[in-house]
Protein backbone atom coordinates (compact mmCIF):
# COMPACT_ATOMS: atom_id res chain seq x y z
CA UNK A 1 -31.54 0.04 17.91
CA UNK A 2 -32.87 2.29 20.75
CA UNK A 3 -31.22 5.12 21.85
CA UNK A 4 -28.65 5.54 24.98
CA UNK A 5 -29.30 8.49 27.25
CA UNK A 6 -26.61 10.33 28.74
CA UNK A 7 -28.13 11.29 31.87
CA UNK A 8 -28.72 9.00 34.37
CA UNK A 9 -31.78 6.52 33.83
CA UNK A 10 -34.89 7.29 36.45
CA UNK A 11 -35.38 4.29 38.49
CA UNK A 12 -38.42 2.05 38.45
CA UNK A 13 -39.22 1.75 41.89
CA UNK A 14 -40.95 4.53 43.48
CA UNK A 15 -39.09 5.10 46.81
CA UNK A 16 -36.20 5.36 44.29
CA UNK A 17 -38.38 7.53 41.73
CA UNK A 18 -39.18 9.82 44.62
CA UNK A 19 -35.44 10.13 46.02
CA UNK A 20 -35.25 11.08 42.75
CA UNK A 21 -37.09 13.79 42.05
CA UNK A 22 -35.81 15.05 45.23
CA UNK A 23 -32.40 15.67 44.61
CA UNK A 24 -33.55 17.00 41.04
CA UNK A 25 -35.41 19.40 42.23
CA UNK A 26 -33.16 20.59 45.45
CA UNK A 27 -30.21 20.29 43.55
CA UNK A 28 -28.68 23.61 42.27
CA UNK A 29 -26.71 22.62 38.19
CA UNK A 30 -23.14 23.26 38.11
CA UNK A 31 -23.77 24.43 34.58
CA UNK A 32 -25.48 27.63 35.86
CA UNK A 33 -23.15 29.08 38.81
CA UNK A 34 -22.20 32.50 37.43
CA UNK A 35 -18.75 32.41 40.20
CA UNK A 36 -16.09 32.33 38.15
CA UNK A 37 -12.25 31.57 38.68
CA UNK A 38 -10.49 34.84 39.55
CA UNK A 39 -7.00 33.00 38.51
CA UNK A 40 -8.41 32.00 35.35
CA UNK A 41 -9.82 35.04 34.65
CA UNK A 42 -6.67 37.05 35.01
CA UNK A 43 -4.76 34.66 32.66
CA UNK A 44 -7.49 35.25 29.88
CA UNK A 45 -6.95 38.94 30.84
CA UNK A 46 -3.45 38.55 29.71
CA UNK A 47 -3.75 36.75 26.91
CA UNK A 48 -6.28 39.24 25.54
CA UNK A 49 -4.15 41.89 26.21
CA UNK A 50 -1.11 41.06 24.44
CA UNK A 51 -2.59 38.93 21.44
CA UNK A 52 -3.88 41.82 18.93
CA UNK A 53 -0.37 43.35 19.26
CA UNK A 54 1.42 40.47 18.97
CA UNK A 55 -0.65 39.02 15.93
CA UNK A 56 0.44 42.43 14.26
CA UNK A 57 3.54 42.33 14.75
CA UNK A 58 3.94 38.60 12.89
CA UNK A 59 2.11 40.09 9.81
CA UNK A 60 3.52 41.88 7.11
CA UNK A 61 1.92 45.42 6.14
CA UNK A 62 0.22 43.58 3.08
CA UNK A 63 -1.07 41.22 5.17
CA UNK A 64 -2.53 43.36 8.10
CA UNK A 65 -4.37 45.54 4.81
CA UNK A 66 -6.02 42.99 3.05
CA UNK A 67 -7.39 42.14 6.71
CA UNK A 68 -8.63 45.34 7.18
CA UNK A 69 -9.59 46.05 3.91
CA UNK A 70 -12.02 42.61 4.17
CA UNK A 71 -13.02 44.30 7.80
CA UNK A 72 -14.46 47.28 6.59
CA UNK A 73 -15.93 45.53 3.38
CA UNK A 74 -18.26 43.33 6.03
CA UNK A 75 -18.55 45.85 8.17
CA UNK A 76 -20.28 48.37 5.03
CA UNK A 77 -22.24 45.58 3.57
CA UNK A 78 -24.46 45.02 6.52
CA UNK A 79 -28.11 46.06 6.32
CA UNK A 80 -28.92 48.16 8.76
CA UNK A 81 -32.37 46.91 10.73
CA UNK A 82 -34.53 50.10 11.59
CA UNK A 83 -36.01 50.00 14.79
């Protein structure tokens, strides 16, 4: 069974082929603007702020030191790469 592309099929006829290649190559991707949305970047904001404190305050003190303790257990058994 062959395989199905995703992307649109290049045509066959060569005005088409060229029209092509055209708007490929004048075409800026979506995929790669670096603008982002000030509105959603503010709501992430928010979320990031008040998510630690509010994930600690749901746990119980056992709870929040067996996190850490696992925490610092990763965070000692790296290897440290020398430069």
């Amino acid at each position: 069974m062959p395989k199905r592309s995703s992307k649109k099929q290049t045509p066959k006829d060569v005005n088409e082929l060229a029209a092509f290649i055209t708007e490929q190559a004048t075409t800026e991707p979506e995929e790669l603007s670096k603008e982002k949305n000030p509105h959603a970047v503010a709501l992430g904001r928010l979320g990031g702020l008040k998510g630690g404190r509010a994930r600690a305050e749901i746990l119980s003190p056992e709870e929040r030191k067996e996190i850490a303790q696992k925490a610092a257990k990763t965070r000692w058994s790296r290897k440290i790469k020398h430069k």
